[in-house]
Protein backbone atom coordinates (compact mmCIF):
# COMPACT_ATOMS: atom_id res chain seq x y z
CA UNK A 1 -4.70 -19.41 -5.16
CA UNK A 2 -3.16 -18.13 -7.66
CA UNK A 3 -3.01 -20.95 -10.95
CA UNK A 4 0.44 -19.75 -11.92
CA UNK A 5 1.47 -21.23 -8.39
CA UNK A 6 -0.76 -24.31 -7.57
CA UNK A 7 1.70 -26.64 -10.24
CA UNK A 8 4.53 -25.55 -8.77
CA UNK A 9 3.55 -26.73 -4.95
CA UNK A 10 4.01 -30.99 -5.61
CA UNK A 11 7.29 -30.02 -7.22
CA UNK A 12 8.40 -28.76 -3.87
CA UNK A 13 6.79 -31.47 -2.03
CA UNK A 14 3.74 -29.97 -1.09
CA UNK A 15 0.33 -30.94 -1.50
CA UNK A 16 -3.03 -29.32 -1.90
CA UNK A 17 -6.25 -29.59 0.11
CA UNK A 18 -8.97 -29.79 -1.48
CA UNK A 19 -12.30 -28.42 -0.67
CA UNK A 20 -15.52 -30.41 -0.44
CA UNK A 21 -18.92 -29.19 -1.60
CA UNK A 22 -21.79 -30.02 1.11
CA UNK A 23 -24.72 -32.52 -0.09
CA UNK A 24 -27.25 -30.02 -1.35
CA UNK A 25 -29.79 -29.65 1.51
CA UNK A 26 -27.54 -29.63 4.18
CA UNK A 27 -26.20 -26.79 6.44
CA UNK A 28 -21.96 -26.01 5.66
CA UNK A 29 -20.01 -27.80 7.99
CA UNK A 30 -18.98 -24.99 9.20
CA UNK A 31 -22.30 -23.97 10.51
CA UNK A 32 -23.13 -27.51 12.06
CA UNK A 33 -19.69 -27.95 13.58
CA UNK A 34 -19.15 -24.41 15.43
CA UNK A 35 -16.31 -22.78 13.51
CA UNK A 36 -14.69 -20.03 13.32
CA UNK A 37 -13.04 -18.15 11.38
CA UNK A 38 -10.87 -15.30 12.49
CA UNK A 39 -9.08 -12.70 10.62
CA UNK A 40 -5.23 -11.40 10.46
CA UNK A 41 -4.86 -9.45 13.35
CA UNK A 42 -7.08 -11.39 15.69
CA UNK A 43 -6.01 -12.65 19.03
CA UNK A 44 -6.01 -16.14 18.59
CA UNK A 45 -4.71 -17.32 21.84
CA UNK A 46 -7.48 -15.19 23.53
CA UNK A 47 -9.89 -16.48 21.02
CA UNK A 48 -8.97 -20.34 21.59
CA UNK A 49 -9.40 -19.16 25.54
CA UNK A 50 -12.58 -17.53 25.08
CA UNK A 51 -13.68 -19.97 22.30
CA UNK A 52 -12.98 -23.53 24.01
CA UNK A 53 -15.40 -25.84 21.93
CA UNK A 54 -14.70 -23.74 18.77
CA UNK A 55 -12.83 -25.36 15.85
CA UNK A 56 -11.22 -22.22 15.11
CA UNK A 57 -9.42 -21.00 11.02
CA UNK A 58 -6.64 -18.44 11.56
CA UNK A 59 -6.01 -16.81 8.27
CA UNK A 60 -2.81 -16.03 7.57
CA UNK A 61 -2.24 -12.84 6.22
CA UNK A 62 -2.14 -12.19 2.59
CA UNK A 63 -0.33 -8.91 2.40
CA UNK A 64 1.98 -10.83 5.01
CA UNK A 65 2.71 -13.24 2.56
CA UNK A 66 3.09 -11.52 -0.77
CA UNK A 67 5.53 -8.26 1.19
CA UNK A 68 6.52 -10.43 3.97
CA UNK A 69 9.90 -12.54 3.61
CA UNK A 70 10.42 -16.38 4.46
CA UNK A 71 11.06 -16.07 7.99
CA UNK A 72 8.30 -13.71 8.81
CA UNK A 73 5.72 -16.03 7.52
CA UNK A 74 7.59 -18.69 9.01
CA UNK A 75 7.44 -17.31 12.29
CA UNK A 76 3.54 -16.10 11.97
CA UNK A 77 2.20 -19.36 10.84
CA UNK A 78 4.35 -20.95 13.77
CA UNK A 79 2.69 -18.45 15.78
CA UNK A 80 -0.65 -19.05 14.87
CA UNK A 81 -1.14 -22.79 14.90
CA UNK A 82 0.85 -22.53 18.72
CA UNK A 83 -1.35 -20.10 19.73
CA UNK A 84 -4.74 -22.06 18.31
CA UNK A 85 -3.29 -25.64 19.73
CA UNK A 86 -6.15 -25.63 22.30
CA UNK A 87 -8.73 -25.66 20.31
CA UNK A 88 -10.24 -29.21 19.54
CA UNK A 89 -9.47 -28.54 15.71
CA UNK A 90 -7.79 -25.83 13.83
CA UNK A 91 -7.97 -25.38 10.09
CA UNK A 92 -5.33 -23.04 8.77
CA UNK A 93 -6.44 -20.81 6.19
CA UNK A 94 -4.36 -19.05 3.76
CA UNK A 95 -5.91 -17.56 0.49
CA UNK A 96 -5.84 -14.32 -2.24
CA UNK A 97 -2.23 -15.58 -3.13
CA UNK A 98 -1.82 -13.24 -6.32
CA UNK A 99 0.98 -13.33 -8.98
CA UNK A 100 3.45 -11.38 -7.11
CA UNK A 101 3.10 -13.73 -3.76
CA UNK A 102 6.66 -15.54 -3.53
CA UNK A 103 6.80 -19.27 -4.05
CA UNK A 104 9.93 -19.12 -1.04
CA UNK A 105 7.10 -17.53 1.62
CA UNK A 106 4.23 -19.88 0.25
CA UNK A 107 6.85 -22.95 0.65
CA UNK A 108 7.51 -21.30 4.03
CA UNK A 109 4.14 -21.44 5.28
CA UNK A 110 3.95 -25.14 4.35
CA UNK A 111 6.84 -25.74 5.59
CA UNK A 112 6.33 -23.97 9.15
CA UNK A 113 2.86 -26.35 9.37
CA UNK A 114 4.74 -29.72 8.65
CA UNK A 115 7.37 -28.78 11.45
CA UNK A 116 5.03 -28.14 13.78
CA UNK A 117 3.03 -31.40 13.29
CA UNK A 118 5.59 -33.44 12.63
């Protein structure tokens, strides 16, 4: 992400995730745990079908969200997490936010995710 727009996120009420380095040794979680990770453009309601036991990590686009307006990411990230719901865990991913990615479609995306879990 982008470092011009990580300090902006808490001052809209968002927060950050934080990755976690394996013990050295070990195999990535996501190679223990059966992940997947599936790129924009996938089917992910035909993946979570096809995929039952898979925890599955729908990116969301990252042309989408630096061209895209609010209610386009909105209504793909809405999309997205309905369509992966199945699955026994889902792990949204969204990265390659660049300078010219607006803050109102990031806030969007966080947004969309806190409605639909709420």
């Amino acid at each position: 992400m982008n470092l011009a727009i990580a300090p902006r996120l808490p001052q809209r009420g968002l927060s950050l995730l934080r990755a976690v380095q394996p013990p050295a040794g070990r195999l990535p979680r996501a190679a223990a745990a059966g992940e997947l990770q599936l790129g924009a453009g996938t089917d992910i309601a035909q993946a979570a079908r096809l995929l039952p036991g898979a925890e599955l990590q729908p990116l969301v686009d990252p042309v989408l969200m630096r061209e895209g307006n609010p209610d386009e990411v909105t209504a793909v990230t809405a999309s997205l997490l309905r369509d992966s719901a199945t699955a026994p865990a889902v792990t949204l991913c969204a990265w390659s936010f660049d300078r010219d990615t607006p803050m109102e479609n990031v806030t969007a995306m966080y947004e969309a995710v806190g409605n639909l879990i709420s």
